[in-house]
Each structure stands twice: as structure tokens, then as C-alpha cells.
PDB file of N, CA and C in Angstrom:
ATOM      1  N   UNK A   1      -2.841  -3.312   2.199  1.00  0.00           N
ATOM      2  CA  UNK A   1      -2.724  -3.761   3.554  1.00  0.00           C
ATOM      3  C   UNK A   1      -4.073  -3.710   4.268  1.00  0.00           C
ATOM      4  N   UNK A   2      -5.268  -3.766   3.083  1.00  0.00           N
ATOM      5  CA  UNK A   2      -6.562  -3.465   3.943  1.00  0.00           C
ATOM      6  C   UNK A   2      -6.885  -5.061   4.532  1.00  0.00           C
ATOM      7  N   UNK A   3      -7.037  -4.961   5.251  1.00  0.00           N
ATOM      8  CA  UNK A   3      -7.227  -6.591   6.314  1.00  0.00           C
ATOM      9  C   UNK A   3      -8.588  -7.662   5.592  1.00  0.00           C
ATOM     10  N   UNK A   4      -9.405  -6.634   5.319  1.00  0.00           N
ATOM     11  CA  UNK A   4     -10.879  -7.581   4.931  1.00  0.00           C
ATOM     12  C   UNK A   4     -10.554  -7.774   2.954  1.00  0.00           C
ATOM     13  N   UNK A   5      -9.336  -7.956   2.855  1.00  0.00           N
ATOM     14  CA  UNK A   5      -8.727  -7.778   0.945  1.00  0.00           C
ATOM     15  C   UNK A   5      -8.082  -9.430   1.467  1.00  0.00           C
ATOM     16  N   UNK A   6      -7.647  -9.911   0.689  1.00  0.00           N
ATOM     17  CA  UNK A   6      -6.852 -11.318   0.568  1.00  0.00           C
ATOM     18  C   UNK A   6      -5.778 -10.670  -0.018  1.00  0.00           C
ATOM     19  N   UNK A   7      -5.365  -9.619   0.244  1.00  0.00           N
ATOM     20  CA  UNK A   7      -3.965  -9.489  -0.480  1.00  0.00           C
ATOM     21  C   UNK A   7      -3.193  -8.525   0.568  1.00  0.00           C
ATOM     22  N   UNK A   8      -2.293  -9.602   1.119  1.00  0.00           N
ATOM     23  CA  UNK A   8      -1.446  -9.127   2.005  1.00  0.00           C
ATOM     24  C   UNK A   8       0.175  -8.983   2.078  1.00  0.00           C
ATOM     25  N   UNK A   9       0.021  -8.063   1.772  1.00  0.00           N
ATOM     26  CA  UNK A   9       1.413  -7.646   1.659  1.00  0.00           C
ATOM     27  C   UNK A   9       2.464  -8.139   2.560  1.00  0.00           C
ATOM     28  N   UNK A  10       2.397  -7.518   3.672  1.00  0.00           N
ATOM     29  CA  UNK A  10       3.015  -7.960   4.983  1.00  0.00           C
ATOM     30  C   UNK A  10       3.930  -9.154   5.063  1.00  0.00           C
ATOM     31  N   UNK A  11       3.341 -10.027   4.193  1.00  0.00           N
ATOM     32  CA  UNK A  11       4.018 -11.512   4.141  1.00  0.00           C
ATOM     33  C   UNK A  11       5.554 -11.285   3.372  1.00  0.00           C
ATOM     34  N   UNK A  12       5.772 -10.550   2.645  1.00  0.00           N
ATOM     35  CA  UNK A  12       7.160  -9.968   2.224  1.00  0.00           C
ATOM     36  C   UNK A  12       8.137  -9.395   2.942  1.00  0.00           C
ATOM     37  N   UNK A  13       7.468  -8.933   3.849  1.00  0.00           N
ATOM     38  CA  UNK A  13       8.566  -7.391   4.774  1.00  0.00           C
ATOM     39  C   UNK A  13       9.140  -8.533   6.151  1.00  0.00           C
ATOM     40  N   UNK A  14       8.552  -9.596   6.790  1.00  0.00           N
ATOM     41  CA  UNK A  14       9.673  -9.917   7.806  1.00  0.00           C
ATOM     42  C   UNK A  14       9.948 -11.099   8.024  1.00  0.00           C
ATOM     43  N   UNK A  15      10.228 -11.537   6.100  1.00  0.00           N
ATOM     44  CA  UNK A  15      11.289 -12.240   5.864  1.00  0.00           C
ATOM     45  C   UNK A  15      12.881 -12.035   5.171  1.00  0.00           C
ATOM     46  N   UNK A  16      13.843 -12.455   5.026  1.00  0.00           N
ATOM     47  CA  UNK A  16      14.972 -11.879   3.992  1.00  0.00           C
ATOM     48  C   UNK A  16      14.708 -11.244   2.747  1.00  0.00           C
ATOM     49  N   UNK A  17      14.932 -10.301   2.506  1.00  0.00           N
ATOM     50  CA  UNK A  17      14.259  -9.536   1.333  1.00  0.00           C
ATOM     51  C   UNK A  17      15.137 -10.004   0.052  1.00  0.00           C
ATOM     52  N   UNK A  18      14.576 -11.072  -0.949  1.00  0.00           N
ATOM     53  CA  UNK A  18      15.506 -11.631  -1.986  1.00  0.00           C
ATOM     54  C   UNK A  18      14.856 -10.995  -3.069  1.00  0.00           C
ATOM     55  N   UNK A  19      15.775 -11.490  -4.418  1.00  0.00           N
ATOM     56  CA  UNK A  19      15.237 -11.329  -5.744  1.00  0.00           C
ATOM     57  C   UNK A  19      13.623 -12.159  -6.302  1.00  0.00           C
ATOM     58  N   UNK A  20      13.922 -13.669  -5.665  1.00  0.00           N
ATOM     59  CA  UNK A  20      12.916 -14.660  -5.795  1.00  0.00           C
ATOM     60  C   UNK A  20      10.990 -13.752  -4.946  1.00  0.00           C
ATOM     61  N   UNK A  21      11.138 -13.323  -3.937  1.00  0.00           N
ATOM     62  CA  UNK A  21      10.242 -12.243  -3.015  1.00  0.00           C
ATOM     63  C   UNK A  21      10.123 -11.399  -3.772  1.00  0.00           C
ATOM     64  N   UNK A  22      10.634 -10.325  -4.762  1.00  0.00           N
ATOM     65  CA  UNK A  22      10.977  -9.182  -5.535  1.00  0.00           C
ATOM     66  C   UNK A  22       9.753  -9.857  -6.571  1.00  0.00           C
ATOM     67  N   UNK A  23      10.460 -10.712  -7.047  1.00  0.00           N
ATOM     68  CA  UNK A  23       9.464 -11.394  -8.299  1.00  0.00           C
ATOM     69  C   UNK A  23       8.066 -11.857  -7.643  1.00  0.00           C
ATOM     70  N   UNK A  24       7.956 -12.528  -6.953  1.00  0.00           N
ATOM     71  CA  UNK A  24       7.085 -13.245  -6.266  1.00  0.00           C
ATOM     72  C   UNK A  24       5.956 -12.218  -5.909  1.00  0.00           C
ATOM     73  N   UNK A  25       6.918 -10.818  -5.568  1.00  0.00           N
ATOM     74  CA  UNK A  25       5.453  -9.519  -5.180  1.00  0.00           C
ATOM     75  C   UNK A  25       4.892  -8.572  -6.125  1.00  0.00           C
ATOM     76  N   UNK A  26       5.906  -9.136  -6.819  1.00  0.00           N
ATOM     77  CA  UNK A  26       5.305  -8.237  -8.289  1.00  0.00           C
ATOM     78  C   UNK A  26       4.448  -8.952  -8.849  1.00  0.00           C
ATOM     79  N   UNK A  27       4.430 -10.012  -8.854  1.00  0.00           N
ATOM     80  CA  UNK A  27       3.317 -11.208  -9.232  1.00  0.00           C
ATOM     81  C   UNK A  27       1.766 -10.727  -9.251  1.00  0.00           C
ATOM     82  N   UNK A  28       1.970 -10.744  -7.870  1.00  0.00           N
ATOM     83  CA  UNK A  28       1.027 -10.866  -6.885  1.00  0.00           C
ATOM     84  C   UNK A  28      -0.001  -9.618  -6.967  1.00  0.00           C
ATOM     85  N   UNK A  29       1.126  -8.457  -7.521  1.00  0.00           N
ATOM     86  CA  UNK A  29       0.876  -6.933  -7.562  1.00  0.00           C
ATOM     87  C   UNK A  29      -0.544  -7.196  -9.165  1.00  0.00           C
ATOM     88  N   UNK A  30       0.274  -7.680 -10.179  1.00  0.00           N
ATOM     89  CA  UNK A  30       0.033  -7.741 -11.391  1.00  0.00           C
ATOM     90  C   UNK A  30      -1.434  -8.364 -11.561  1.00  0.00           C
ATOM     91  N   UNK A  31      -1.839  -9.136 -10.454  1.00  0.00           N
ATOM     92  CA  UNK A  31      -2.708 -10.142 -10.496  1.00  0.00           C
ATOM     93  C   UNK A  31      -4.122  -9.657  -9.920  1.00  0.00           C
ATOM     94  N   UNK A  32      -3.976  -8.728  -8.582  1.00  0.00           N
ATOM     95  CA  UNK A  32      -4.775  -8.539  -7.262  1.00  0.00           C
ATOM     96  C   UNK A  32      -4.551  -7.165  -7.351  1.00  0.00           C
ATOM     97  N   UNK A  33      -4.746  -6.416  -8.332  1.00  0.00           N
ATOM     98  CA  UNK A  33      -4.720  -4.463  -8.008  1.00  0.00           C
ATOM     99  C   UNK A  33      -5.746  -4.362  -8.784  1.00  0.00           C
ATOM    100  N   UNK A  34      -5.776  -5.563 -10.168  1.00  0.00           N
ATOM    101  CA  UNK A  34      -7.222  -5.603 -10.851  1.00  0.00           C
ATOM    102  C   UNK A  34      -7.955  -6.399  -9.914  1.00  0.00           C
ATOM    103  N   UNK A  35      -7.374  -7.143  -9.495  1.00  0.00           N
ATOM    104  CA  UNK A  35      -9.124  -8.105  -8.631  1.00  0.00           C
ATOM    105  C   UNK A  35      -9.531  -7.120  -8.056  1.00  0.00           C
ATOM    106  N   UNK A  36      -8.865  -6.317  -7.305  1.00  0.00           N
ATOM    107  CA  UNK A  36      -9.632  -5.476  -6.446  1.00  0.00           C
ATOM    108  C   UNK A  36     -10.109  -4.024  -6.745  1.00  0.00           C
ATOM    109  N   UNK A  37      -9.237  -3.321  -7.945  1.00  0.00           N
ATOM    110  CA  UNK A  37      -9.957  -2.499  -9.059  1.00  0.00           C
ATOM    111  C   UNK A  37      -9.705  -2.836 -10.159  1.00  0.00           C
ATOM    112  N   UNK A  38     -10.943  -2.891 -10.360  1.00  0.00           N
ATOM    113  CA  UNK A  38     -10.964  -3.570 -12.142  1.00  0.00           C
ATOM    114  C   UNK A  38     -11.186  -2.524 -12.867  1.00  0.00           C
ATOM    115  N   UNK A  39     -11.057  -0.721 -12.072  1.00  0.00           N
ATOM    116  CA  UNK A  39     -11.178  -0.013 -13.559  1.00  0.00           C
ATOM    117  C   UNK A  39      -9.402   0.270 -14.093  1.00  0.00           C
ATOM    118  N   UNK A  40      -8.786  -0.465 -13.430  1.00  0.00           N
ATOM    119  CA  UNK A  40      -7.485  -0.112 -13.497  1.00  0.00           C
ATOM    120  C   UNK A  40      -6.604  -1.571 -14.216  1.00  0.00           C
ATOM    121  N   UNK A  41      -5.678  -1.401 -15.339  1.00  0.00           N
ATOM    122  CA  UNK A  41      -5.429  -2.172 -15.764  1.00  0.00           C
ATOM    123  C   UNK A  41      -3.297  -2.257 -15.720  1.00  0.00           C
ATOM    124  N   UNK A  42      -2.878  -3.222 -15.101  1.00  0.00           N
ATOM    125  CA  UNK A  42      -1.387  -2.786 -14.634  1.00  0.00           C
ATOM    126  C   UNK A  42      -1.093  -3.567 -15.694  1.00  0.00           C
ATOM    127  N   UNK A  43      -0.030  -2.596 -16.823  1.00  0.00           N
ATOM    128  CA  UNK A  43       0.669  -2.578 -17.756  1.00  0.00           C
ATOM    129  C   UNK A  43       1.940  -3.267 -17.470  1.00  0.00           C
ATOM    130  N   UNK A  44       3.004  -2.964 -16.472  1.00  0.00           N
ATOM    131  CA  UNK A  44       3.859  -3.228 -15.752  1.00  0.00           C
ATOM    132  C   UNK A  44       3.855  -3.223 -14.202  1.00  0.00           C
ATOM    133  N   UNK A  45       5.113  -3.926 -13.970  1.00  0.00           N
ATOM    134  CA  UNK A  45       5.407  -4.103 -12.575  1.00  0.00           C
ATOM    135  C   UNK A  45       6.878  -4.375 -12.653  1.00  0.00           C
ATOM    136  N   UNK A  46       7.903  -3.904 -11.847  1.00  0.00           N
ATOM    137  CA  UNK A  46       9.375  -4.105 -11.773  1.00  0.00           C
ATOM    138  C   UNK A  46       9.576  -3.968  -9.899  1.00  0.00           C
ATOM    139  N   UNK A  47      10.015  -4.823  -9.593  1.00  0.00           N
ATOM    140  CA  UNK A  47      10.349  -4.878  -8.404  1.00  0.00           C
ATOM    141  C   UNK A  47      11.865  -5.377  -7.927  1.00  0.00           C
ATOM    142  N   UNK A  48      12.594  -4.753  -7.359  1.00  0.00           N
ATOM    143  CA  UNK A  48      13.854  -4.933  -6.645  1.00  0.00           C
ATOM    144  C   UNK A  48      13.428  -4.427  -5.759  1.00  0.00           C
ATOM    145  N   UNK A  49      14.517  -5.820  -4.834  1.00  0.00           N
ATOM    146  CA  UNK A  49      14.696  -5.992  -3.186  1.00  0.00           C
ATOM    147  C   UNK A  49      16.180  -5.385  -2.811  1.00  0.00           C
ATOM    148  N   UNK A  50      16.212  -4.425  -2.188  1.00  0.00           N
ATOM    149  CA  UNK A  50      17.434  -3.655  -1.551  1.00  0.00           C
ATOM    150  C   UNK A  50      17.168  -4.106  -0.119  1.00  0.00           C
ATOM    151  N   UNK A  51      17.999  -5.299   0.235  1.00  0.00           N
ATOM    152  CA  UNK A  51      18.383  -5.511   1.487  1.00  0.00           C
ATOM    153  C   UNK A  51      18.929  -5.214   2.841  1.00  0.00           C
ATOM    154  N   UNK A  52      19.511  -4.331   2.145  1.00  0.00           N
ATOM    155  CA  UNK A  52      20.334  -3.502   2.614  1.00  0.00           C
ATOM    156  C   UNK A  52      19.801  -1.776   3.593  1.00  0.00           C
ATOM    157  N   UNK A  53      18.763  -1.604   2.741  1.00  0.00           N
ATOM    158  CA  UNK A  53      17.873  -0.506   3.247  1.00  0.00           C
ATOM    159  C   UNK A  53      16.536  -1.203   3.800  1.00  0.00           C
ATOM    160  N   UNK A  54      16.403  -2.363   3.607  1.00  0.00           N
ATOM    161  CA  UNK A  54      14.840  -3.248   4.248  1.00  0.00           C
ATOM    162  C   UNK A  54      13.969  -2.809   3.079  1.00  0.00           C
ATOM    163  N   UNK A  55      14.201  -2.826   2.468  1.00  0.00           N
ATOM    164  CA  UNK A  55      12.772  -2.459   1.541  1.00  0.00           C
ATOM    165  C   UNK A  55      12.604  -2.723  -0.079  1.00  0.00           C
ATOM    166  N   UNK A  56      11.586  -2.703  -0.695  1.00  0.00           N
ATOM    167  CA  UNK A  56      11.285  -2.957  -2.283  1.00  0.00           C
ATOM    168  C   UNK A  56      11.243  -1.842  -3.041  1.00  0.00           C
ATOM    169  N   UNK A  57      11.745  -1.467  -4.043  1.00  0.00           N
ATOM    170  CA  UNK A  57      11.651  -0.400  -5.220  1.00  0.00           C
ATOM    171  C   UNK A  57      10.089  -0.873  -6.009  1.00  0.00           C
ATOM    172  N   UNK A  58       9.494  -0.145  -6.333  1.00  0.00           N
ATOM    173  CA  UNK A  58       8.541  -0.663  -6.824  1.00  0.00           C
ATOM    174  C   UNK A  58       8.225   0.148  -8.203  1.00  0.00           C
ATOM    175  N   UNK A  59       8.332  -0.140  -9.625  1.00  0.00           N
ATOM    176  CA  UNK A  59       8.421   1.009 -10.370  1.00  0.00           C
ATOM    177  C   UNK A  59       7.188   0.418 -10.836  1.00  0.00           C
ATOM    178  N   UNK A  60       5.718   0.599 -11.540  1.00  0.00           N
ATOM    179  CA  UNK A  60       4.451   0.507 -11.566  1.00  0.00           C
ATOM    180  C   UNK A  60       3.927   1.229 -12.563  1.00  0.00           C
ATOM    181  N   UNK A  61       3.571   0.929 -13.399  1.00  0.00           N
ATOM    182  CA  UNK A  61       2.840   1.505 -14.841  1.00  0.00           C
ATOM    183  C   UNK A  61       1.283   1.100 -14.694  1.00  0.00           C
ATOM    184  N   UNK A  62       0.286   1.726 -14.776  1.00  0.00           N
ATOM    185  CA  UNK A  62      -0.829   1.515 -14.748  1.00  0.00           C
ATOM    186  C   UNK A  62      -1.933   2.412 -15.832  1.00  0.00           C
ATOM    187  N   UNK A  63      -2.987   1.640 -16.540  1.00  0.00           N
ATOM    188  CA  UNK A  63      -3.818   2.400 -16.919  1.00  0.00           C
ATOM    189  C   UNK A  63      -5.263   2.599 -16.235  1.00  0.00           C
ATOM    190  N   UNK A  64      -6.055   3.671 -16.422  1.00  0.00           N
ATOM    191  CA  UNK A  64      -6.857   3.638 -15.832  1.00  0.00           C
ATOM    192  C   UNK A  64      -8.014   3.904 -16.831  1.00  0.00           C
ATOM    193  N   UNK A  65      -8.851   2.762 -17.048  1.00  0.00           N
ATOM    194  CA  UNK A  65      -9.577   2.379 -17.975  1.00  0.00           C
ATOM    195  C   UNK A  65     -10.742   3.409 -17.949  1.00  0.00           C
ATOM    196  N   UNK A  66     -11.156   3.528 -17.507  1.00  0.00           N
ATOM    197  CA  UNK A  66     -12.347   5.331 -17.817  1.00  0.00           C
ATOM    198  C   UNK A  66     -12.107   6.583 -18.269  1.00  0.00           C
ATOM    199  N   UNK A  67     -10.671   6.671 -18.313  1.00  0.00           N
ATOM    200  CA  UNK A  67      -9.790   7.920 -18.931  1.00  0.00           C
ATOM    201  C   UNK A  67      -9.164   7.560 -19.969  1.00  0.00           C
ATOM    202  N   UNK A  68      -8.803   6.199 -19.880  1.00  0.00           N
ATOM    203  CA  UNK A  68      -7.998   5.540 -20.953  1.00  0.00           C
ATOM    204  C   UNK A  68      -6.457   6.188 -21.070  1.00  0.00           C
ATOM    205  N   UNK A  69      -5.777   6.408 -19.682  1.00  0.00           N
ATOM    206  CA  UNK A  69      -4.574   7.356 -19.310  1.00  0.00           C
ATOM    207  C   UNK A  69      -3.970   6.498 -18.317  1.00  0.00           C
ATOM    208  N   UNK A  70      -2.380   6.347 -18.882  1.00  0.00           N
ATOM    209  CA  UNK A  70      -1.506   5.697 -18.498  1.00  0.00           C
ATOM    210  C   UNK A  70      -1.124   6.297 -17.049  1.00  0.00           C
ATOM    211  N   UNK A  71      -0.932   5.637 -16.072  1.00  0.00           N
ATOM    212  CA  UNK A  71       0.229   6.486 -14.965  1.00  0.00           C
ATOM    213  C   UNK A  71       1.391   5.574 -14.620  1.00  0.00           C
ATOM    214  N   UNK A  72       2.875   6.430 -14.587  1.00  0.00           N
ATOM    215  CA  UNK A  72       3.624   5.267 -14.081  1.00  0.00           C
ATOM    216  C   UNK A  72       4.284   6.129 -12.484  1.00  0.00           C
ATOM    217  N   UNK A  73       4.372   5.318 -11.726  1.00  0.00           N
ATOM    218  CA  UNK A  73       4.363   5.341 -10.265  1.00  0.00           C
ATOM    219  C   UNK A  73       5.408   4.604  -9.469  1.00  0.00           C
ATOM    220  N   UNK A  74       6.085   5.272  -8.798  1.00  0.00           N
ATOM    221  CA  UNK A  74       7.781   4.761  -8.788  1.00  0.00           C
ATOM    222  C   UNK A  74       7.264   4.442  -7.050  1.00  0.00           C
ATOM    223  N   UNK A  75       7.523   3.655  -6.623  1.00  0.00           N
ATOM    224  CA  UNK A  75       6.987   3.160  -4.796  1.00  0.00           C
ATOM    225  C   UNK A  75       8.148   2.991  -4.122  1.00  0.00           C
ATOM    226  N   UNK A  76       8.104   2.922  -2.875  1.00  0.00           N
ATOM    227  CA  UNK A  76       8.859   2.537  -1.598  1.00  0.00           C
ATOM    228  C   UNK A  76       7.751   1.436  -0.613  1.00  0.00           C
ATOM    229  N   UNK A  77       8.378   0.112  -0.808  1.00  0.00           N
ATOM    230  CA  UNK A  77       7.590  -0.604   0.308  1.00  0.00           C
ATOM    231  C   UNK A  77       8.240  -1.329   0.939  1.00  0.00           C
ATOM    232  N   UNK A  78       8.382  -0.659   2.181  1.00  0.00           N
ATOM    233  CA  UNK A  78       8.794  -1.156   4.063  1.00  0.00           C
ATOM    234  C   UNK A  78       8.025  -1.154   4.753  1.00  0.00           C
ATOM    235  N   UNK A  79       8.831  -1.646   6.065  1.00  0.00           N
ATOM    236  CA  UNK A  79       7.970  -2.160   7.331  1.00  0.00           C
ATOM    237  C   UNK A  79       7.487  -1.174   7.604  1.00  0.00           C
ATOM    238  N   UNK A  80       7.314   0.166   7.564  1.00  0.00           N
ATOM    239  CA  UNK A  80       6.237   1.118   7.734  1.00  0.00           C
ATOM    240  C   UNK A  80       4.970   1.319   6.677  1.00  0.00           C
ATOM    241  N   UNK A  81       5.879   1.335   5.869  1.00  0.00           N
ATOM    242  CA  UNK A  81       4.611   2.492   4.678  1.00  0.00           C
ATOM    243  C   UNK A  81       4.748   1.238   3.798  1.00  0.00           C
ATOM    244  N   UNK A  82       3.677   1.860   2.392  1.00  0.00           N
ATOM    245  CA  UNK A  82       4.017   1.557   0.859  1.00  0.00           C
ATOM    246  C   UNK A  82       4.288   3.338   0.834  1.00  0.00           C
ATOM    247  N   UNK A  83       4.634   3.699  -0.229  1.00  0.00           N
ATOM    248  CA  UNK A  83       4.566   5.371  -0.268  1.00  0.00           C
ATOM    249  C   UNK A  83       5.341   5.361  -1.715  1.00  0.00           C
ATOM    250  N   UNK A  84       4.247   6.113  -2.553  1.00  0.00           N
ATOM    251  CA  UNK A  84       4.827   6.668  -3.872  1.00  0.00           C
ATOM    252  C   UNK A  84       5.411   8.065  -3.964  1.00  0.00           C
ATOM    253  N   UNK A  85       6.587   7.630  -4.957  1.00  0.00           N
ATOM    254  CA  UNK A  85       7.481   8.868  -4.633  1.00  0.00           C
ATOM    255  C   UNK A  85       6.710  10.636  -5.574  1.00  0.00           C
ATOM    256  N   UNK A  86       7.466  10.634  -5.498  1.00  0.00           N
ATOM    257  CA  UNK A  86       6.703  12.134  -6.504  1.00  0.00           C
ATOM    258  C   UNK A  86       8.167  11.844  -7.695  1.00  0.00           C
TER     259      UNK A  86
END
């Protein structure tokens, strides 16, 4: 959500939160987490839209290429936060 990045999230959260958006941000995730760190390489991305609560599940596998060590990272992203769970 950094403003001077071309990758804006925001454009997801205040419209109808569908499956087609779900896919569409995981895309987006998969594409632009390396443009913008390239020591990090995303293995996966799974995204469901719960409509119902306003928000995206975000489950996130990533390696991080200088350690050569996997992390996987379970998210919450709403109209407030992104926020990874523990």
C-alpha cells in the first residue's frame, strides 16, 4: 500500500469481494512482491474472498533467496490492515 509502488492494493477492498478479485489479487501478488523484492521468490499464492467478513484469506509461501529458506505466511487483507497471522 506504499503510494510511490504501482502496486495497489486498495483497488480490491471497495468493490464486491468475488472469487474472480481472489484470483485476480493473487495474480498480481505473484507478479509485483518480486518486482519490488527481487531477493524474495513467491512459490505460492492462494487467495479466498470471504464476503461475508469483508476481507481476503491470503495463505503465501515464499522463499527468500540469500538464505535459501522457505516461509509460508497465512494473511488477513481488509479495509484496515494487510496483517499476518502468527
Amino acid at each position: 500500500m506504499n503510494p510511490d509502488m504501482e502496486f495497489d492494493l486498495t483497488q480490491y477492498l471497495f468493490e464486491p469481494l468475488t472469487k474472480a478479485k481472489a484470483f485476480f489479487l493473487g495474480y498480481d501478488l505473484m507478479g509485483l512482491i518480486p518486482k519490488y523484492e527481487p531477493r524474495v521468490v513467491v512459490d505460492s499464492v492462494n487467495v479466498v474472498a470471504y464476503p461475508q467478513e469483508s476481507c481476503y484469506k491470503i495463505d503465501l509461501s515464499v522463499t527468500l533467496r540469500d538464505f535459501n529458506k522457505s516461509i509460508d505466511l497465512k494473511c488477513i487483507f481488509d479495509e484496515e490492515s494487510f496483517s499476518i497471522l502468527p
